[in-house]
C-alpha atoms as a PDB file:
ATOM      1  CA  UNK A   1      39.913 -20.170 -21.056  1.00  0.00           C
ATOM      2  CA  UNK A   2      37.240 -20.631 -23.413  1.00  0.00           C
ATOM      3  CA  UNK A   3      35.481 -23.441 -21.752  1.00  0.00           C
ATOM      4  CA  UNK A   4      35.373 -21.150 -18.541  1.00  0.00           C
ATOM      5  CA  UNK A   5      33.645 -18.500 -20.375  1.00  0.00           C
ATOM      6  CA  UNK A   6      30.126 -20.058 -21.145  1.00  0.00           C
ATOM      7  CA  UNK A   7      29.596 -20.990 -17.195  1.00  0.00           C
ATOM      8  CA  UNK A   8      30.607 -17.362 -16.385  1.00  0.00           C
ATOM      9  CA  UNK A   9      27.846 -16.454 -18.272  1.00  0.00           C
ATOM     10  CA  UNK A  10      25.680 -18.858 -16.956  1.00  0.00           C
ATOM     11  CA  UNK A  11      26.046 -17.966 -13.524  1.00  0.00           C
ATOM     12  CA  UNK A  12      25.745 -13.596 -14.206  1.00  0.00           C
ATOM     13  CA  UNK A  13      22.825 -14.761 -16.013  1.00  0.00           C
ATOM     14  CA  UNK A  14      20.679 -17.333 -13.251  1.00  0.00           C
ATOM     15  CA  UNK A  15      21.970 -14.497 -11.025  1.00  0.00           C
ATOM     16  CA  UNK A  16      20.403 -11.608 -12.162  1.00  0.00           C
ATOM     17  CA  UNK A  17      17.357 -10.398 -10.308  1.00  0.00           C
ATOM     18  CA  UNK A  18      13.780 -10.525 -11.495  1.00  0.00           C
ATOM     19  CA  UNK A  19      11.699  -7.250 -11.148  1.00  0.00           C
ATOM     20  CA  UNK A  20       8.008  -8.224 -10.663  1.00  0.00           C
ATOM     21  CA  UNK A  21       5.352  -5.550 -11.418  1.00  0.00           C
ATOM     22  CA  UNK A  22       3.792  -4.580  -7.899  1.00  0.00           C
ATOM     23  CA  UNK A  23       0.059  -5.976  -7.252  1.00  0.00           C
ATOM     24  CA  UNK A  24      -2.481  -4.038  -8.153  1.00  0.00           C
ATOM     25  CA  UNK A  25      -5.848  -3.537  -5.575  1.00  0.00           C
ATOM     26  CA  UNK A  26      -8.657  -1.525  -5.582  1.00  0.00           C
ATOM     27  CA  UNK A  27     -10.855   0.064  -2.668  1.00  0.00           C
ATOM     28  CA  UNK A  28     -13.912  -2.378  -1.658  1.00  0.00           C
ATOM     29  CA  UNK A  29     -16.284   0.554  -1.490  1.00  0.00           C
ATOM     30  CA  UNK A  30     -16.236   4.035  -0.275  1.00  0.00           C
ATOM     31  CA  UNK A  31     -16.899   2.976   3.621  1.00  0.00           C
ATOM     32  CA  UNK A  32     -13.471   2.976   4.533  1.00  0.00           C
ATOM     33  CA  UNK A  33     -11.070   6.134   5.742  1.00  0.00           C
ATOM     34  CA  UNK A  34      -7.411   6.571   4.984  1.00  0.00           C
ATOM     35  CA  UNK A  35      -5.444   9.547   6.218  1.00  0.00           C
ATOM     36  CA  UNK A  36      -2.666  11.796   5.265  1.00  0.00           C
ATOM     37  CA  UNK A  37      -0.216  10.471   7.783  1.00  0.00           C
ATOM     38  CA  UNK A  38       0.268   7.406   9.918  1.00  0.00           C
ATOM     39  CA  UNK A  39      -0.232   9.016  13.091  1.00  0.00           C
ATOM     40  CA  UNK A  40      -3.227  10.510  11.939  1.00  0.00           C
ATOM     41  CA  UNK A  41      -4.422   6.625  10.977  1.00  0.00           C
ATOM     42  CA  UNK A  42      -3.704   5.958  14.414  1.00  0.00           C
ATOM     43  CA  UNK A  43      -4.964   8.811  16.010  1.00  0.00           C
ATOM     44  CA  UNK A  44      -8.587   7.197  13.687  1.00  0.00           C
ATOM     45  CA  UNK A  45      -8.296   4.184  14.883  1.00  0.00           C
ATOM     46  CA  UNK A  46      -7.943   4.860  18.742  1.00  0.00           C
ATOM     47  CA  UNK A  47     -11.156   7.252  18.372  1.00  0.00           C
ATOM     48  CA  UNK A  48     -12.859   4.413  16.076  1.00  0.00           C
ATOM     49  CA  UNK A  49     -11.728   1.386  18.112  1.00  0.00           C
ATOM     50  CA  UNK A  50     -11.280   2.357  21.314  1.00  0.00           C
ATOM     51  CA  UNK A  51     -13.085   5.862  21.944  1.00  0.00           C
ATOM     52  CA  UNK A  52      -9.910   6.822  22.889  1.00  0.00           C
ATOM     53  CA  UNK A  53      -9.326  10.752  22.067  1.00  0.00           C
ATOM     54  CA  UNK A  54     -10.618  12.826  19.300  1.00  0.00           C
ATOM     55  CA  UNK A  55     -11.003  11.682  15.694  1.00  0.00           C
ATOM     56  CA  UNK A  56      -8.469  13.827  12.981  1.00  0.00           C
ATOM     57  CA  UNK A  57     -10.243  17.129  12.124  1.00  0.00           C
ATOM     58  CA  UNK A  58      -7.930  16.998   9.373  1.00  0.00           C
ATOM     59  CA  UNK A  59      -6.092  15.193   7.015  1.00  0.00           C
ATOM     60  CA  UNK A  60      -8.460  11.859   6.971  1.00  0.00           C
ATOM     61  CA  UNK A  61     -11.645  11.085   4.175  1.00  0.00           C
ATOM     62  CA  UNK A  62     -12.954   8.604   2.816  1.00  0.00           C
ATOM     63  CA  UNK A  63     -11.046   6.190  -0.574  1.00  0.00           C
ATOM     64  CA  UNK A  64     -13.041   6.344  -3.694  1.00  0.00           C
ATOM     65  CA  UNK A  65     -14.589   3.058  -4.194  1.00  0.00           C
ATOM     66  CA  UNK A  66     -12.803   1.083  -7.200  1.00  0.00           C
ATOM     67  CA  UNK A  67      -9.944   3.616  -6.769  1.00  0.00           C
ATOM     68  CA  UNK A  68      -6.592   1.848  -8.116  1.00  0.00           C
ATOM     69  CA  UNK A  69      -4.364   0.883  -5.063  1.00  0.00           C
ATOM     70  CA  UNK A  70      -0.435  -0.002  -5.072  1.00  0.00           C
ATOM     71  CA  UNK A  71       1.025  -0.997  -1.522  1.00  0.00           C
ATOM     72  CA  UNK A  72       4.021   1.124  -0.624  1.00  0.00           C
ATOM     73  CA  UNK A  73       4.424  -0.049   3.138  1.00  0.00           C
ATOM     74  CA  UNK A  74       3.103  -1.921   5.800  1.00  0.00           C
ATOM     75  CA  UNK A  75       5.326  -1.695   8.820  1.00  0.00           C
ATOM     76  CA  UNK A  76       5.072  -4.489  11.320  1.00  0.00           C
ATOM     77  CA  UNK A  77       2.824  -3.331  14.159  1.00  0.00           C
ATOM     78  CA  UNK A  78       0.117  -4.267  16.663  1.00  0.00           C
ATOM     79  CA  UNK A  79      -2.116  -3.224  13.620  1.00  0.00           C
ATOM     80  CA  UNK A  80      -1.670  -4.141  10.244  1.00  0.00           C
ATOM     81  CA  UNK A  81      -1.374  -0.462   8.506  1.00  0.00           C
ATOM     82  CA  UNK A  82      -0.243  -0.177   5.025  1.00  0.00           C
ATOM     83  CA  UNK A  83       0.945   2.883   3.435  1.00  0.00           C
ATOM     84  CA  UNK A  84      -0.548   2.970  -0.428  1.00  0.00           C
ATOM     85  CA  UNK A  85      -0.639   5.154  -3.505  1.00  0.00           C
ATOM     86  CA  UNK A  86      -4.319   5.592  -4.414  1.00  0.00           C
ATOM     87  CA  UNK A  87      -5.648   7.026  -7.615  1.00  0.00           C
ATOM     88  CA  UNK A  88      -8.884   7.217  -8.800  1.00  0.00           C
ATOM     89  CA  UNK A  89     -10.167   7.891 -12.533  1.00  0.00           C
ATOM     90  CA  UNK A  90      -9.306  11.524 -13.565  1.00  0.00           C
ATOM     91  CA  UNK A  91      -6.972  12.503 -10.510  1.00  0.00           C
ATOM     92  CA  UNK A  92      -3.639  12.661  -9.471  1.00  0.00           C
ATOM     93  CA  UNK A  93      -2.448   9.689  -7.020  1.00  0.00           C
ATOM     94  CA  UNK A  94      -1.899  10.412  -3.613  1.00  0.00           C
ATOM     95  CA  UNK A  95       0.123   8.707  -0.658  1.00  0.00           C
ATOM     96  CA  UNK A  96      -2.131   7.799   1.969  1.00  0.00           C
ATOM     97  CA  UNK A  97      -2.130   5.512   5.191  1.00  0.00           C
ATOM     98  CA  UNK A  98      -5.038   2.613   6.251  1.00  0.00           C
ATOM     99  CA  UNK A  99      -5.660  -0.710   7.032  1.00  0.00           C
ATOM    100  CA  UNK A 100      -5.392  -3.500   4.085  1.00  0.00           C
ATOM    101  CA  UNK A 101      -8.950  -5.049   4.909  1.00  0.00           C
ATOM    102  CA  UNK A 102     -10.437  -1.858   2.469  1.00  0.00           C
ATOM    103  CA  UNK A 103      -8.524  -3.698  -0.722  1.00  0.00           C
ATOM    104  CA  UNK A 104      -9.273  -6.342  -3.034  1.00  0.00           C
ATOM    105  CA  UNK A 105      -6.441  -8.029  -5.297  1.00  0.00           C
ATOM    106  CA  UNK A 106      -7.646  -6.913  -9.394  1.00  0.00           C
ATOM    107  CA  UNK A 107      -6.580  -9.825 -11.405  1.00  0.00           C
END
């Protein structure tokens, strides 16, 4: 029994998961929009993009440049649209929805 006991351990040790921190971004600069809600991101982009429909009246502004950015989600689409927590200097963060082209990887 006791030479079964060290490759026991072994194993439950190589098997236990690794938790990596999440990567950090930040916004380019303050050109770029991000909205409440997916389907408000959506309804942006048609207007934007297409000149489909009306832009949000609500709901939509624009990221504070250099504002810290974790990724949350980015569903698989005909778009790439990530769902982030932003937070700039001084204010709470908030859960909003854009495209991933307005971040850049802080290393």
């Amino acid at each position: 029994m006791k030479h079964l006991a060290l490759p026991v351990a072994l194993f439950m040790f190589q098997s236990t998961p690794l938790i990596a921190e999440p990567t950090q971004y930040e916004v380019i600069d303050n050109s770029y929009q991000v909205c409440l809600t997916e389907p408000l991101y959506r309804q942006l982009l048609n207007f934007s993009l297409y000149g489909v429909g009306k832009p949000p009246t609500q709901g939509c502004f624009n990221a504070s440049a250099g504002a810290k950015a974790i990724i949350l989600q980015c569903p698989e689409s005909d778009i790439i649209l990530c769902q982030f927590r932003l937070e700039s200097d001084g204010t709470d963060a908030i859960e909003v929805w854009a495209s991933k082209v307005m971040l850049r990887e802080i290393e």
